[in-house]
Protein backbone atom coordinates (compact mmCIF):
# COMPACT_ATOMS: atom_id res chain seq x y z
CA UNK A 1 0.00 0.00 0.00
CA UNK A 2 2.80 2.07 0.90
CA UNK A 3 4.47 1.33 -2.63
CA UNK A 4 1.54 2.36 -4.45
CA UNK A 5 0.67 5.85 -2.26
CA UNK A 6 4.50 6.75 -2.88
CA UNK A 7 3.87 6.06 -6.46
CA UNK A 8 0.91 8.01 -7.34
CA UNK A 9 2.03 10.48 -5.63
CA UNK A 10 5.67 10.70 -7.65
CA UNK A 11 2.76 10.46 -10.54
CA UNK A 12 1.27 13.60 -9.73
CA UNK A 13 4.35 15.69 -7.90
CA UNK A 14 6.57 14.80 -11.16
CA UNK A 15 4.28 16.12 -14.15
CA UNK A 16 3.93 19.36 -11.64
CA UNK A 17 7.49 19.84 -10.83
CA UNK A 18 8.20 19.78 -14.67
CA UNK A 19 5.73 21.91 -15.76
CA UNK A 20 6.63 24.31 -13.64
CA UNK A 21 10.09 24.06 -14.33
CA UNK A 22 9.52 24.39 -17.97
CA UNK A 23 7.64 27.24 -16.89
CA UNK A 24 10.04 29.08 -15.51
CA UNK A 25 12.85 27.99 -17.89
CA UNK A 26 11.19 29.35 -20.99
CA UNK A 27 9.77 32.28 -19.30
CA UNK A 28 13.53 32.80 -18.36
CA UNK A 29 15.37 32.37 -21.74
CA UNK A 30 12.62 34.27 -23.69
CA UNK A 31 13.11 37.33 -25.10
CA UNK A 32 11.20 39.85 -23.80
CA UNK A 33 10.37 44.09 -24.43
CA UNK A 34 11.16 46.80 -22.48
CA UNK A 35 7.46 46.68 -21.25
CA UNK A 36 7.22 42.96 -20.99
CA UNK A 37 10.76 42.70 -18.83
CA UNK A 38 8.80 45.85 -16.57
CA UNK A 39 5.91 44.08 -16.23
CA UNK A 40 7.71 40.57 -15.41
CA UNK A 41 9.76 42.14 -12.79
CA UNK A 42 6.76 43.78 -11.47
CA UNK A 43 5.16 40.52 -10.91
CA UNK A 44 8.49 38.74 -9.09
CA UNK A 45 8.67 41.64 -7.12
CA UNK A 46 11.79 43.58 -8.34
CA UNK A 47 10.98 46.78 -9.21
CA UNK A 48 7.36 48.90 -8.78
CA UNK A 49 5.26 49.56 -12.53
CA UNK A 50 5.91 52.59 -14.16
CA UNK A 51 4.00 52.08 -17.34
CA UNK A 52 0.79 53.38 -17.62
CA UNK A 53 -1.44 50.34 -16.90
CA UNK A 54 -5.26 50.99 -16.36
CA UNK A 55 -6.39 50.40 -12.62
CA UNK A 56 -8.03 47.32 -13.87
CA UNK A 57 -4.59 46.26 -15.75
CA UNK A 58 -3.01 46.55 -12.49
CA UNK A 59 -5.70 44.95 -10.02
CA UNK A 60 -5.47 41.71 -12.21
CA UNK A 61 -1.65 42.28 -12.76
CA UNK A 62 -1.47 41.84 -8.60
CA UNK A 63 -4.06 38.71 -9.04
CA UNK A 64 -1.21 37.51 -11.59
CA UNK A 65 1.93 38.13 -8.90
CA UNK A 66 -0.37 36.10 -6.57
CA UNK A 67 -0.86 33.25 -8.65
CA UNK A 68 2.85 33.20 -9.75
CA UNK A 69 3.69 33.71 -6.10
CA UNK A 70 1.16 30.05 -5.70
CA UNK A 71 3.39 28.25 -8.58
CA UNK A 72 6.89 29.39 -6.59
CA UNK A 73 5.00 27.18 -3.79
CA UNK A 74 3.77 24.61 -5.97
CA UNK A 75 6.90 24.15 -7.97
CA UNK A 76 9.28 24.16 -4.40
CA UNK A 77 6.79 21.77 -2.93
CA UNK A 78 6.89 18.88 -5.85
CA UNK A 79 10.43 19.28 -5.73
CA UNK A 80 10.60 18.10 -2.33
CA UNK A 81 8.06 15.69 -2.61
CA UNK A 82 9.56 14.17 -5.46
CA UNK A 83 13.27 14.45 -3.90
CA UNK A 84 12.47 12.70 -0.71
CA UNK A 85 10.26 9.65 -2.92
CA UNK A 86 13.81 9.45 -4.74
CA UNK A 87 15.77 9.64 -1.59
CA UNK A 88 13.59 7.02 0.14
CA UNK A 89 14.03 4.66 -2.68
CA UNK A 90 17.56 5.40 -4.06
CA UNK A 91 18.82 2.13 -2.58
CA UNK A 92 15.88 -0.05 -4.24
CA UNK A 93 16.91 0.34 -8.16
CA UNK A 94 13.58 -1.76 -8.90
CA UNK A 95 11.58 0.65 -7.49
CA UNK A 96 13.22 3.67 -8.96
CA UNK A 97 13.09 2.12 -12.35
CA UNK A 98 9.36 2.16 -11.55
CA UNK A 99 9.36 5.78 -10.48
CA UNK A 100 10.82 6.87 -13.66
CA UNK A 101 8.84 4.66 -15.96
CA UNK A 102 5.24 5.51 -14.19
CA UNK A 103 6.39 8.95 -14.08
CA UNK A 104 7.73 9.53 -17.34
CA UNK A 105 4.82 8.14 -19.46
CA UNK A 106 2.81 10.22 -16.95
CA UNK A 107 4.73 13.69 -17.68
CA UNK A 108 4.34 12.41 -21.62
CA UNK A 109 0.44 11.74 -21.18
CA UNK A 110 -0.57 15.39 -19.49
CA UNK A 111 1.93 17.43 -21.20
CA UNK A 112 1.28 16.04 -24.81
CA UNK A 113 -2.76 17.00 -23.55
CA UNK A 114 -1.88 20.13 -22.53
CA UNK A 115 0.43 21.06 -25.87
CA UNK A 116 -2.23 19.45 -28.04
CA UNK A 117 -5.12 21.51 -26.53
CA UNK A 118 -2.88 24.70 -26.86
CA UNK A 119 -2.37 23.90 -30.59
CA UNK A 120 -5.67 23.46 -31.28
CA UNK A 121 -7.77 24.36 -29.22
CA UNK A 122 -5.46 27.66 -27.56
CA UNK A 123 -8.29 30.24 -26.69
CA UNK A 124 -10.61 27.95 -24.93
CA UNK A 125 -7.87 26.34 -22.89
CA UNK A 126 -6.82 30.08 -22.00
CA UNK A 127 -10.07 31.00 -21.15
CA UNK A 128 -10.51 27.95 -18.73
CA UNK A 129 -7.25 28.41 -17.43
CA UNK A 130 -8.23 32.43 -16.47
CA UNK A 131 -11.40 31.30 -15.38
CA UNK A 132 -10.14 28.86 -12.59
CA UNK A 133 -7.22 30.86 -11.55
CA UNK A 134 -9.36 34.57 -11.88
CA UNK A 135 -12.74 33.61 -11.04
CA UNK A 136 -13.66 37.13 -10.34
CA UNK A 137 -13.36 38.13 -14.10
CA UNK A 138 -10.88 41.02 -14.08
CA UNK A 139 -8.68 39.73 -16.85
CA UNK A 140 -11.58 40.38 -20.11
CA UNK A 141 -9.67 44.09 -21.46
CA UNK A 142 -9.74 45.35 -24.66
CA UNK A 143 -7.87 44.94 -27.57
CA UNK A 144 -6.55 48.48 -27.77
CA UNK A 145 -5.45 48.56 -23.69
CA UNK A 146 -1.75 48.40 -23.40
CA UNK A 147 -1.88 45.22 -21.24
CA UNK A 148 -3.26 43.35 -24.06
CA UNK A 149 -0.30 45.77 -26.21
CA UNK A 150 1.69 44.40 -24.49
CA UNK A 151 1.35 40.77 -23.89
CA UNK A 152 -0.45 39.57 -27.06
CA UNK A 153 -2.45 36.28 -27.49
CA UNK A 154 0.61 35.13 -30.03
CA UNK A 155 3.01 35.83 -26.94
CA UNK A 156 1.30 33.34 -24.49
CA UNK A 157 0.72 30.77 -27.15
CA UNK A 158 4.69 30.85 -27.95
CA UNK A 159 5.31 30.63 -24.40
CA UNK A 160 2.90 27.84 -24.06
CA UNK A 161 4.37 25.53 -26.77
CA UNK A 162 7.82 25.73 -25.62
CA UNK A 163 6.72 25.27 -22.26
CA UNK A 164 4.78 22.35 -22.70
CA UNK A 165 7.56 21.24 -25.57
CA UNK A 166 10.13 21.15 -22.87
CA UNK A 167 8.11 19.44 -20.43
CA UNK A 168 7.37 16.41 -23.58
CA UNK A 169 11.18 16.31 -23.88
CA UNK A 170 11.94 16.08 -20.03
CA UNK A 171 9.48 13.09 -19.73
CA UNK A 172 11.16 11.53 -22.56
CA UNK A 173 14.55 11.87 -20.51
CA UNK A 174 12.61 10.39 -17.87
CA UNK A 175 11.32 7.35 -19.90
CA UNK A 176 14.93 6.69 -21.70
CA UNK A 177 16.84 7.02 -17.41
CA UNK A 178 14.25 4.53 -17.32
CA UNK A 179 15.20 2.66 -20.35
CA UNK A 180 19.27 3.23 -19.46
CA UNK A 181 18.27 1.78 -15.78
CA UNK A 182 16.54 -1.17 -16.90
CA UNK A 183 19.57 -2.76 -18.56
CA UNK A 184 22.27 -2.25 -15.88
CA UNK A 185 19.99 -4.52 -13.85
């Protein structure tokens, strides 16, 4: 019982912890504007917003801060979770072989979702997406507002497919560790 609680919950930690991580890896290496690096430092706290963002701009940007302050949580939390699963079982090679297998093809299932439903089907998963994490509805602006300027539909789709491109590749590391694992036992 033990065995299969650790492993569902390496399952669901591992696809987290990579998403995230692809996350903040893309966001990282992507080149941004003058107003997009502002705005991005804005919401990891490093300097205050100078551009001239709407009061309704701003009251969602500080919904956005919060939620990216939720996924610094999330993303240090699955890292622990899923470091101490590995730790626990580093001296069982079986079991870690299992690990990366189960949480590989796991990482390959929801991220290949994920990408497939921001290829094709990009503004409804956006919408959902704002709708669970900004329930109150603050993030609808118009086309013309220099938020939307500024951060384009075209810019959060980019962002999305490498994201969720990275996070298909890490998975496949995962599955091929797996792979390289299997034959030295």
């Amino acid at each position: 019982m033990k065995k299969k609680i650790l492993l569902v919950s390496f399952c669901i930690f591992l696809p987290i912890f990579l998403l995230l991580f692809s996350y903040k890896a893309v966001l990282g290496m992507s080149d941004l504007t003058e107003n997009q690096q502002e705005t991005m430092n804005f919401l990891e706290n490093k300097q205050e917003l100078n551009l001239n963002y709407t009061s309704s701009e701003i009251s969602h940007l500080k919904d956005v801060k919060g939620v990216m302050n939720f996924i610094d949580y999330l993303f240090y939390l699955s890292l622990i979770i899923i470091t101490l699963i590995i730790t626990y079982y580093k001296k069982n090679k079986k079991q870690l072989i299992k690990l990366f297998r189960y949480g590989g093809i796991t990482t390959l299932i929801s991220m290949g979702i994920i990408l497939f439903l921001s290829l094709f089907a990009f503004n409804t998963t956006f919408t959902i997406f704002h709708q669970i994490f900004f329930p109150q509805g603050n993030w609808l602006f118009p086309t013309n507002s220099l938020l939307i300027q500024t951060f384009p539909i075209e810019f959060f789709i980019g962002i999305s497919v490498r994201m969720f491109g990275l996070g298909i590749l890490l998975g496949m590391v995962l599955v091929l560790v797996n792979s390289l694992l299997k034959k030295k036992s």
